[in-house]
PDB file of N, CA and C in Angstrom:
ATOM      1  N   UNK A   1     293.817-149.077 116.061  1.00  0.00           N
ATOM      2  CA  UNK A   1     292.566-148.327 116.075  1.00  0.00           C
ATOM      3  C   UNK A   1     292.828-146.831 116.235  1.00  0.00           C
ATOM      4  N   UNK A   2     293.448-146.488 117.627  1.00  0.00           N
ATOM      5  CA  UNK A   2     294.120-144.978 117.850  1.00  0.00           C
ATOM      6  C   UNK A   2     295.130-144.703 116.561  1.00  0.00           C
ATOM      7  N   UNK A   3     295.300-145.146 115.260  1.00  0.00           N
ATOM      8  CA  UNK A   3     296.393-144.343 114.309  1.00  0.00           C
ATOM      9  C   UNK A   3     295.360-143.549 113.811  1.00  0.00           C
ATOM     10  N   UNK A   4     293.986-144.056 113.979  1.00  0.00           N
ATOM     11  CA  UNK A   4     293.210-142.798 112.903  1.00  0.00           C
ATOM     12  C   UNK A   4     293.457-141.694 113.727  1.00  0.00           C
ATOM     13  N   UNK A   5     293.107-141.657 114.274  1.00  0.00           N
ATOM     14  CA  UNK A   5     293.652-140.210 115.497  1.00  0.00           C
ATOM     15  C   UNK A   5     294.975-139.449 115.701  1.00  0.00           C
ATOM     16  N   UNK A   6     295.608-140.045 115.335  1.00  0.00           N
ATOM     17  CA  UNK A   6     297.057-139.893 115.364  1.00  0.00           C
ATOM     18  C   UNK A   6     297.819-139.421 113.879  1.00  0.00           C
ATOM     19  N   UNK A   7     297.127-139.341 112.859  1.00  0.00           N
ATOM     20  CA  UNK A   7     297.047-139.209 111.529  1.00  0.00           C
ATOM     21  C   UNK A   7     297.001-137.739 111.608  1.00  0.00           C
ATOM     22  N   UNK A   8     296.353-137.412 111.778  1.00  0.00           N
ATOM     23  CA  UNK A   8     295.924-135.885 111.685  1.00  0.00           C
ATOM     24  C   UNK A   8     295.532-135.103 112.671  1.00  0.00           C
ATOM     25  N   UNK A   9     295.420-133.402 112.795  1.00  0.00           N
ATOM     26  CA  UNK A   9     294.617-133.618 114.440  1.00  0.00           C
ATOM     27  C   UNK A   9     293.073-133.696 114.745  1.00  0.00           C
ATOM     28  N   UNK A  10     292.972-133.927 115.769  1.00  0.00           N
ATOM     29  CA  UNK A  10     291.722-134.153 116.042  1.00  0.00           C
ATOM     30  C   UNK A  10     290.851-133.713 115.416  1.00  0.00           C
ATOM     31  N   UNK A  11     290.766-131.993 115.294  1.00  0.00           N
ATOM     32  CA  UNK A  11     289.500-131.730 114.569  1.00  0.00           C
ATOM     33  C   UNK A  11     289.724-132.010 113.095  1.00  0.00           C
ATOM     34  N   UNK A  12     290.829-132.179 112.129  1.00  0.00           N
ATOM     35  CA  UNK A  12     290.328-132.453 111.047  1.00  0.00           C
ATOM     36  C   UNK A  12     289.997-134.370 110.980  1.00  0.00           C
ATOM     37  N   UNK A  13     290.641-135.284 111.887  1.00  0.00           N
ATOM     38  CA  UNK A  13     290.388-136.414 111.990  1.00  0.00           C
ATOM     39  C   UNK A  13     289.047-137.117 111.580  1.00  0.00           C
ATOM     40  N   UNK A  14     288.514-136.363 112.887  1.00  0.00           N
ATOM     41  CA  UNK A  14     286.990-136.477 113.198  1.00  0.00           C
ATOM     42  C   UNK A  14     286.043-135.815 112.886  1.00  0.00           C
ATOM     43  N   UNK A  15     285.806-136.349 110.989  1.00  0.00           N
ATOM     44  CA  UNK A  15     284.390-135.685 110.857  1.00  0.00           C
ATOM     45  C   UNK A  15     283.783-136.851 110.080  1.00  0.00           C
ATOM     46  N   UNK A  16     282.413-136.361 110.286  1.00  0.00           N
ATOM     47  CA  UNK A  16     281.781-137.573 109.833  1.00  0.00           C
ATOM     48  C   UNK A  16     281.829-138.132 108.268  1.00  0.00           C
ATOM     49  N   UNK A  17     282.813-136.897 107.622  1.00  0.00           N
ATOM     50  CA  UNK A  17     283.227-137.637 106.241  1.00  0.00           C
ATOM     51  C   UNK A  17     284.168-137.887 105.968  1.00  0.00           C
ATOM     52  N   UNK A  18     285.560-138.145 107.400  1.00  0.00           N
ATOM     53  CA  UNK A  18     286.533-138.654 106.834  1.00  0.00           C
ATOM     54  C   UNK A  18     286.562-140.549 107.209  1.00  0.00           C
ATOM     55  N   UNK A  19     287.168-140.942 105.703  1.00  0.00           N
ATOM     56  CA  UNK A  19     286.862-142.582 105.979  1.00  0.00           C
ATOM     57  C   UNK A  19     288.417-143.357 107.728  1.00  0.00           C
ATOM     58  N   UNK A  20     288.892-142.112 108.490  1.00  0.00           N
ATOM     59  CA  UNK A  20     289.442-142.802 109.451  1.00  0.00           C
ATOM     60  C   UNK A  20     288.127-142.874 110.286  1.00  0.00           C
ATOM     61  N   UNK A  21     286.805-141.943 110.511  1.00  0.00           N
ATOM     62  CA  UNK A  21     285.770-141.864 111.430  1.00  0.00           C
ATOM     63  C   UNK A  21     285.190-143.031 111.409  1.00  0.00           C
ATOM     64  N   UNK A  22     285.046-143.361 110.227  1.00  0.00           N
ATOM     65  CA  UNK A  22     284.119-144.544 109.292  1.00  0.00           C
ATOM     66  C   UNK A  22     284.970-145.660 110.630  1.00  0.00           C
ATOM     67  N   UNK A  23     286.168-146.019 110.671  1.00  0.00           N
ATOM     68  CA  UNK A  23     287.410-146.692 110.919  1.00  0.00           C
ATOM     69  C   UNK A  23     286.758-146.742 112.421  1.00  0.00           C
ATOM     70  N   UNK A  24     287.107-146.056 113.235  1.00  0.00           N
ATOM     71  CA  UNK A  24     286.732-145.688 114.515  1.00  0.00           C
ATOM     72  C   UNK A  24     285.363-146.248 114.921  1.00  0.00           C
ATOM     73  N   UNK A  25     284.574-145.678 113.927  1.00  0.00           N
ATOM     74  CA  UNK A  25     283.186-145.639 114.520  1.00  0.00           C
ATOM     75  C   UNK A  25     282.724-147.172 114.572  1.00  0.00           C
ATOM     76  N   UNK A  26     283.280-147.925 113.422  1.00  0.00           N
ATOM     77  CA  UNK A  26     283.054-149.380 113.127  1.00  0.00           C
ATOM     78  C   UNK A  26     283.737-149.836 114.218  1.00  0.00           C
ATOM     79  N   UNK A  27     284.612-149.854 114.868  1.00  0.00           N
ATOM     80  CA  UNK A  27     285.493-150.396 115.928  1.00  0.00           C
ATOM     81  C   UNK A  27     285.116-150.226 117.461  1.00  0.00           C
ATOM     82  N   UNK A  28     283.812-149.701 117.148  1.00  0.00           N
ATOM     83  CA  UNK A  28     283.821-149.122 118.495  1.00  0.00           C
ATOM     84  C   UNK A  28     282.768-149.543 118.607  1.00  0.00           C
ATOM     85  N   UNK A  29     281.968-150.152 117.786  1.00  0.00           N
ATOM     86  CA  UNK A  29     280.403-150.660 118.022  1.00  0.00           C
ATOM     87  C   UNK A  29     280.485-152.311 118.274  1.00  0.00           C
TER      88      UNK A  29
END
């Protein structure tokens, strides 16, 4: 789950149009 995060850094990781967020966000609900 933490590789999307670990991919890139944080701020480009986490935006709401990259498909690792998509990744995360599904995993977390």
């Amino acid at each position: 789950m933490f590789d999307a995060l670990n991919q890139k850094s944080t701020n480009e990781g986490l935006t709401p149009y990259s498909h690792d967020f998509k990744i995360l966000k599904d995993s977390l609900q």
